[in-house]
Protein backbone atom coordinates (compact mmCIF):
# COMPACT_ATOMS: atom_id res chain seq x y z
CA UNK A 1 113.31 358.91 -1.15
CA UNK A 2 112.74 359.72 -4.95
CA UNK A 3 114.77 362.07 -5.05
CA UNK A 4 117.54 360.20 -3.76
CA UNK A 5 116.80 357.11 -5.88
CA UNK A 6 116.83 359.44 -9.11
CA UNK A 7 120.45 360.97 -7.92
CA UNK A 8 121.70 357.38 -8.08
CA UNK A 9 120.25 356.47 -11.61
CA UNK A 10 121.49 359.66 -12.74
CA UNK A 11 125.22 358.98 -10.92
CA UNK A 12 124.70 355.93 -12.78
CA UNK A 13 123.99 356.71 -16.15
CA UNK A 14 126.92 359.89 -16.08
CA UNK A 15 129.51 356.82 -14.98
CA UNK A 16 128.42 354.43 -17.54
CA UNK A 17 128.58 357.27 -20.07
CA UNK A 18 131.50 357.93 -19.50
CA UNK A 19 132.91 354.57 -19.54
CA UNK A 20 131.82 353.98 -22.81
CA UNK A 21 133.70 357.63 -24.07
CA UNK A 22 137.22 355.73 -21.89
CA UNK A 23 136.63 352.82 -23.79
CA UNK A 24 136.21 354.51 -26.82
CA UNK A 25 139.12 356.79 -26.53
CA UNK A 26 141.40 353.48 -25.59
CA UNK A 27 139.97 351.59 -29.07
CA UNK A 28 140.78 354.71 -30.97
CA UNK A 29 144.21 355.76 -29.84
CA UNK A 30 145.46 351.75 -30.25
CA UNK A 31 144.08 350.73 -33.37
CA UNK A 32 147.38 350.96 -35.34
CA UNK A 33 148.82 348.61 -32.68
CA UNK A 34 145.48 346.90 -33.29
CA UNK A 35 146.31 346.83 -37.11
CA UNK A 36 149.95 345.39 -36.56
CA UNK A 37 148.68 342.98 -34.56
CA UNK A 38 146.21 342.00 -37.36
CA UNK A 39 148.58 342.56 -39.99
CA UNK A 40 151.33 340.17 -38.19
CA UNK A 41 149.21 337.08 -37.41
CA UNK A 42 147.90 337.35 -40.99
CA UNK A 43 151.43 336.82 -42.05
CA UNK A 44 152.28 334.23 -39.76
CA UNK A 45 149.45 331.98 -41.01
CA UNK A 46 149.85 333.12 -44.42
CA UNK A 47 153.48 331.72 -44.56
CA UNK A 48 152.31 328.37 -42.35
CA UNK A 49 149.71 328.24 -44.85
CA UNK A 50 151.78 328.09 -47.98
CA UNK A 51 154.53 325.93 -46.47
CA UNK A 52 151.84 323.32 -45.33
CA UNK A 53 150.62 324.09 -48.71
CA UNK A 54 153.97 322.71 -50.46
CA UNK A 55 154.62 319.81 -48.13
CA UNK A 56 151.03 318.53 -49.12
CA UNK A 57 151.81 319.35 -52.84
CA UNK A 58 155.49 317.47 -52.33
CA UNK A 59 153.70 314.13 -50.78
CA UNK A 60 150.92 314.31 -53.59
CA UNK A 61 153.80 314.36 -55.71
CA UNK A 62 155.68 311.66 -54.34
CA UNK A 63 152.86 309.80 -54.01
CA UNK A 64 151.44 310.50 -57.37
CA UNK A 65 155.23 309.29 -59.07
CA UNK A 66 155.26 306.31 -56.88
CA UNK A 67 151.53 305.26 -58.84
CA UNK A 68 152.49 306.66 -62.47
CA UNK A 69 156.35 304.60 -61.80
CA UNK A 70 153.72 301.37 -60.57
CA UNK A 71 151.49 302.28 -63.30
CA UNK A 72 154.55 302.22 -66.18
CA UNK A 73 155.56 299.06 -64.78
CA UNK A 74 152.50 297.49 -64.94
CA UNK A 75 152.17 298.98 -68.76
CA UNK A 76 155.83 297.61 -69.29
CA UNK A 77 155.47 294.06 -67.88
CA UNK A 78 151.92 294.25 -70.19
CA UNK A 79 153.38 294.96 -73.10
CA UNK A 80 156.68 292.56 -72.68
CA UNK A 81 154.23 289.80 -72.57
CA UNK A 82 151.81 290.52 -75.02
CA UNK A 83 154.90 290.71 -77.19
CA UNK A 84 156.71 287.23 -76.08
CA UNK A 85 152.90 285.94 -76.53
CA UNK A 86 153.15 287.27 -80.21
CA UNK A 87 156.66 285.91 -80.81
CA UNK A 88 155.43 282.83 -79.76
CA UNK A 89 152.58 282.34 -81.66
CA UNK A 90 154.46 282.88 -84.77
CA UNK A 91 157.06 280.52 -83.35
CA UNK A 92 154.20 277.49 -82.46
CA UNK A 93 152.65 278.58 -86.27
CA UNK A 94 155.71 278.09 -88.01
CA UNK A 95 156.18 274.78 -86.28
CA UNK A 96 152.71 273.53 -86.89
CA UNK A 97 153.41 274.66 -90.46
CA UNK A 98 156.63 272.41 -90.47
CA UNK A 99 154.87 269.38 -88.78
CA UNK A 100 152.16 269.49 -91.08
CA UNK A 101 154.31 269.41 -94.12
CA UNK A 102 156.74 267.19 -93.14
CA UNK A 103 156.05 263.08 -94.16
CA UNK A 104 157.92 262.36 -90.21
CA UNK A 105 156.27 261.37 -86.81
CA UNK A 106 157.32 264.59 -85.40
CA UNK A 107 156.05 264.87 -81.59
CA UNK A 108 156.33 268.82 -79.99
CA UNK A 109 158.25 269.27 -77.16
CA UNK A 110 159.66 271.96 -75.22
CA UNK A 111 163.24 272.35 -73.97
CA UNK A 112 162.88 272.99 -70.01
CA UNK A 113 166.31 273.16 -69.29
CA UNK A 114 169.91 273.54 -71.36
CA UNK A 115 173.39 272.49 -69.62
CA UNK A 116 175.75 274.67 -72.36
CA UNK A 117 178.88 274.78 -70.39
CA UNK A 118 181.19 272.91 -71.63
CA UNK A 119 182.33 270.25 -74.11
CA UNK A 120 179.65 267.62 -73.12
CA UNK A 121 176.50 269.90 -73.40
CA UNK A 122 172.85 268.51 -72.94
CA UNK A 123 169.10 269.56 -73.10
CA UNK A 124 166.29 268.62 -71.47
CA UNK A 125 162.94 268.03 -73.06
CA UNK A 126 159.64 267.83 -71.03
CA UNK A 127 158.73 264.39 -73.14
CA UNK A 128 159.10 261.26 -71.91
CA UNK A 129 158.48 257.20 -72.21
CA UNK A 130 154.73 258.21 -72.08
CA UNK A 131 154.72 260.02 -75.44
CA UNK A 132 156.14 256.96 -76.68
CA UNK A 133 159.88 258.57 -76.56
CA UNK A 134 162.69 256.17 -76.37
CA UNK A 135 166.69 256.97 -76.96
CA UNK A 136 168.23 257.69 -79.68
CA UNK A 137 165.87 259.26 -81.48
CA UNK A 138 166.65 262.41 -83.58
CA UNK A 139 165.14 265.75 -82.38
CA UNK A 140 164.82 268.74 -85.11
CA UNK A 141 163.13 272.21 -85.03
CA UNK A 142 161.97 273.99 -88.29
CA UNK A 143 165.38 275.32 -89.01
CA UNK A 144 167.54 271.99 -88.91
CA UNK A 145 168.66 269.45 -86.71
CA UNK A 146 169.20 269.61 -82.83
CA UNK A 147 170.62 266.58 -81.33
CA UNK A 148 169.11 263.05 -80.41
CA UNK A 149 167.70 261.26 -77.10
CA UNK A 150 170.25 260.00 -74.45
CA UNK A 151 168.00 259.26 -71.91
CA UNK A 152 164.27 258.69 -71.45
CA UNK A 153 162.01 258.62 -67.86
CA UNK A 154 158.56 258.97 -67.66
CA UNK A 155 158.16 261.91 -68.12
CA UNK A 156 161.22 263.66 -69.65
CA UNK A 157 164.25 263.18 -71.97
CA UNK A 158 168.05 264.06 -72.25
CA UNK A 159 169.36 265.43 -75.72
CA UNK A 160 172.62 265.52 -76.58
CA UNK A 161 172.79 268.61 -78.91
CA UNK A 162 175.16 268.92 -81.79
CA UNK A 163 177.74 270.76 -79.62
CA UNK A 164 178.98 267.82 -77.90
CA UNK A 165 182.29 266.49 -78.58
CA UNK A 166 180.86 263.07 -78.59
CA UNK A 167 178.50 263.85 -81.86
CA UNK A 168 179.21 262.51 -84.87
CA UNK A 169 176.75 263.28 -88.05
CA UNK A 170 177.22 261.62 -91.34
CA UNK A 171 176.52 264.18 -93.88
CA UNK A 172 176.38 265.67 -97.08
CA UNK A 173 176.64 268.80 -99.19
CA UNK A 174 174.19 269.56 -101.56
CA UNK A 175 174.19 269.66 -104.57
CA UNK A 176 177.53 267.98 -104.89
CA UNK A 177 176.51 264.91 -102.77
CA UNK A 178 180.49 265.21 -101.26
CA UNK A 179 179.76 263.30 -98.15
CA UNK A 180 181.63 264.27 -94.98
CA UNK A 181 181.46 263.87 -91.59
CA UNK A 182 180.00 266.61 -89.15
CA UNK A 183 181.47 267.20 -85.29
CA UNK A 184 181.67 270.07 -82.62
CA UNK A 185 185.54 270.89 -82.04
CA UNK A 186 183.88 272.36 -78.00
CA UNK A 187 184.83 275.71 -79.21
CA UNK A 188 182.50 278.17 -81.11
CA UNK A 189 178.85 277.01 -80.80
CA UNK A 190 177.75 278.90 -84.20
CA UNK A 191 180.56 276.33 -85.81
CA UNK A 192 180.99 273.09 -86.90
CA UNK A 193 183.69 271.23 -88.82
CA UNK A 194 182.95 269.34 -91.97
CA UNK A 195 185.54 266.29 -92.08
CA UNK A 196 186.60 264.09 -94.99
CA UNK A 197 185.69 266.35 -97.75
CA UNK A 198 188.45 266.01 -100.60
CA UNK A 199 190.25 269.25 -101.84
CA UNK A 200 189.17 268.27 -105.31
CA UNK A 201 185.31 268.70 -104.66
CA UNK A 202 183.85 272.48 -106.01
CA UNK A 203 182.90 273.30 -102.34
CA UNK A 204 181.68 276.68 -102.26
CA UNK A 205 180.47 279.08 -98.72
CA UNK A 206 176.64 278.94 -98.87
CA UNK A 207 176.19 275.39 -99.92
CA UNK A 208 173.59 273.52 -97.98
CA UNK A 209 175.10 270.99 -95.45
CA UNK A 210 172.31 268.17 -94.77
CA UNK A 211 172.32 264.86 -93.00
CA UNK A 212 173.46 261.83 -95.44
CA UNK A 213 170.96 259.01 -94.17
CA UNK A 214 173.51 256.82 -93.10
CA UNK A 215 172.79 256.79 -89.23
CA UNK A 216 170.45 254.71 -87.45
CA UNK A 217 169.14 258.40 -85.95
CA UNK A 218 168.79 261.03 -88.14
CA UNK A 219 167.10 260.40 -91.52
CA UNK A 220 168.31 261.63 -94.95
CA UNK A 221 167.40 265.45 -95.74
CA UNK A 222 167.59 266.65 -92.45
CA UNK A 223 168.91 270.30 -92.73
CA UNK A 224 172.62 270.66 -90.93
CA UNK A 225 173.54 274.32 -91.81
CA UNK A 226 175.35 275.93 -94.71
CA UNK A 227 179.32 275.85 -95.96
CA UNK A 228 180.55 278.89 -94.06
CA UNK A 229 184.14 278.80 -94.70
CA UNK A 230 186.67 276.42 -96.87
CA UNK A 231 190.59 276.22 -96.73
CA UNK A 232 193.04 274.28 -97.41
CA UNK A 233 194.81 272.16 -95.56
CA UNK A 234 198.90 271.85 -95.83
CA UNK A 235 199.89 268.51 -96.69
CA UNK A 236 196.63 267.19 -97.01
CA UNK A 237 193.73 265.54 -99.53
CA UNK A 238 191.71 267.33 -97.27
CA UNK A 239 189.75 270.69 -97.04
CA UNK A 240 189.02 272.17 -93.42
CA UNK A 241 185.48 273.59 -94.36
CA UNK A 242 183.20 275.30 -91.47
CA UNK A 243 179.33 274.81 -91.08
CA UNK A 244 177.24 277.33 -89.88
CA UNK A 245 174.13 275.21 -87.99
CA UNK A 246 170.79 275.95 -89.29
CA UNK A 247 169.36 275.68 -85.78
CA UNK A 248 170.75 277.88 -83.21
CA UNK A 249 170.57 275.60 -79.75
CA UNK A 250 171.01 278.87 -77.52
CA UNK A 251 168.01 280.28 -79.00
CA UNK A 252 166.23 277.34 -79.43
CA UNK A 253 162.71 276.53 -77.47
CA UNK A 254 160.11 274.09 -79.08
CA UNK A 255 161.77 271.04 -81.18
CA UNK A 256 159.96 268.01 -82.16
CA UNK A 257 161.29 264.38 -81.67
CA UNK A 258 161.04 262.32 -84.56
CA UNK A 259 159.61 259.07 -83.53
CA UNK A 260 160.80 257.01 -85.63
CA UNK A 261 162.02 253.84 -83.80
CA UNK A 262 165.55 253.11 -83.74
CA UNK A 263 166.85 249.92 -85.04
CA UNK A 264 168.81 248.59 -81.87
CA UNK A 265 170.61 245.85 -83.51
CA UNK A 266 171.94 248.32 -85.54
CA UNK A 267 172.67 250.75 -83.20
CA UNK A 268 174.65 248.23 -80.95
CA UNK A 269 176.54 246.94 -84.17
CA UNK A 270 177.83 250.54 -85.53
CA UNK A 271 178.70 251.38 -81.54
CA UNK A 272 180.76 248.34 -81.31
CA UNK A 273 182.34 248.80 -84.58
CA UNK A 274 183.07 252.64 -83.78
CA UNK A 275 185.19 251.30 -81.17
């Protein structure tokens, strides 16, 4: 009965022995298709790898452009206003300058709107019958004058700006004291004509242009512009002289009215006489 049990364990043992020599053979006679096996699938993921790799690195990109283009903006839009806030400081500084040196009633005001289309142009200013604003009343910036009031609500005001064909300016040239007329032809808005100025007066380009003081709106001294261009007129007494405005109305932003109240008997009287 031992004996027979020991045959089997030995049977056993021989069979398992050489199993593991089969095995070991197999193992040893493939390993170079092993190896290529290896070798291939090390490739494969190597080159999945990389091209993952560079799609991640492309959207990282992307994305990373898309913040520094967000970011510039940002910067951009930063810097435009911290500019147009330092412009306009030195705007509302020169203006507060001009107000506090001037002897006039001057009230700030801000033009919210500009109609400059045509030959019957007008502003609007964000002033109205409660800041004591009525019509006709002259409205200036630093630089010169701007137009006057037209009409008044609550709480804002029409100008009618020196280009409109419907102005009329008494005025003057300094230092000759040749008193003129000044209107808007509706062409050019950096020109204005100069009427009823004699060919025997000195005029000279670069002479100052102000208002004479003989309107009901705008008082004596008010800066016009300056004597631009002078010739002579065939057949005439007359020079055609040009006036560059002072104040530029396309440009312009802040004005002040001057509040100085309009005589309306006289305003009606020098209307009715006009026509």
């Amino acid at each position: 009965m031992n004996t027979r049990l020991l045959a089997h364990i030995r049977d056993g043992l021989f069979l398992g022995t050489l199993l593991i020599i089969a095995g070991l053979t197999m193992l040893t006679a493939n390993r170079g298709i092993v190896r290529s096996m290896r070798i291939g699938a090390l490739e494969t993921t190597a080159w999945l790898e990389a091209r993952y790799a560079r799609v991640a690195q492309n959207f990282n990109a992307i994305s990373e452009n898309s913040a520094l283009r967000e970011e510039n903006i940002r910067l951009s839009s930063q810097i435009a206003r911290s500019r147009e806030a330092l412009v306009e400081n030195e705007r509302l500084r020169h203006l507060i300058g001009y107000r506090n040196e001037t002897a006039y009633n001057l009230l700030p005001a801000r033009i919210i709107n500009k109609d400059i289309t045509g030959q019957w142009n007008y502003l609007t200013l964000d002033v109205g019958e409660k800041d004591s604003v009525t019509t006709h009343m002259a409205v200036i910036n630093e630089r010169g004058i701007i137009g006057y009031t037209t009409l008044v609500s609550r709480h804002y005001s029409k100008v009618m700006p020196y280009v409109n064909t419907e102005v009329y300016i008494s005025a003057k040239i300094q230092p000759l004291q040749a008193y003129g007329i000044i209107r808007w032809d509706g062409v050019r808005t950096d020109r204005l004509h100069l009427d009823s100025i004699v060919k025997t007066e000195p005029v000279e380009t670069g002479q100052s242009v102000v208002t004479a003081g003989y309107s009901s709106i705008f008082p004596a001294g008010l800066p016009i512009g300056s004597i631009d261009s002078i010739s002579v007129r065939p057949g005439r007494d007359e020079l055609t002289v040009f006036v560059r405005p002072a104040a530029s109305i396309s440009t312009a932003e802040h004005v002040f009215v001057v509040r100085e109240q309009p005589d309306p008997e006289r305003i009606e009287f020098e209307q009715q006489d006009i026509r």
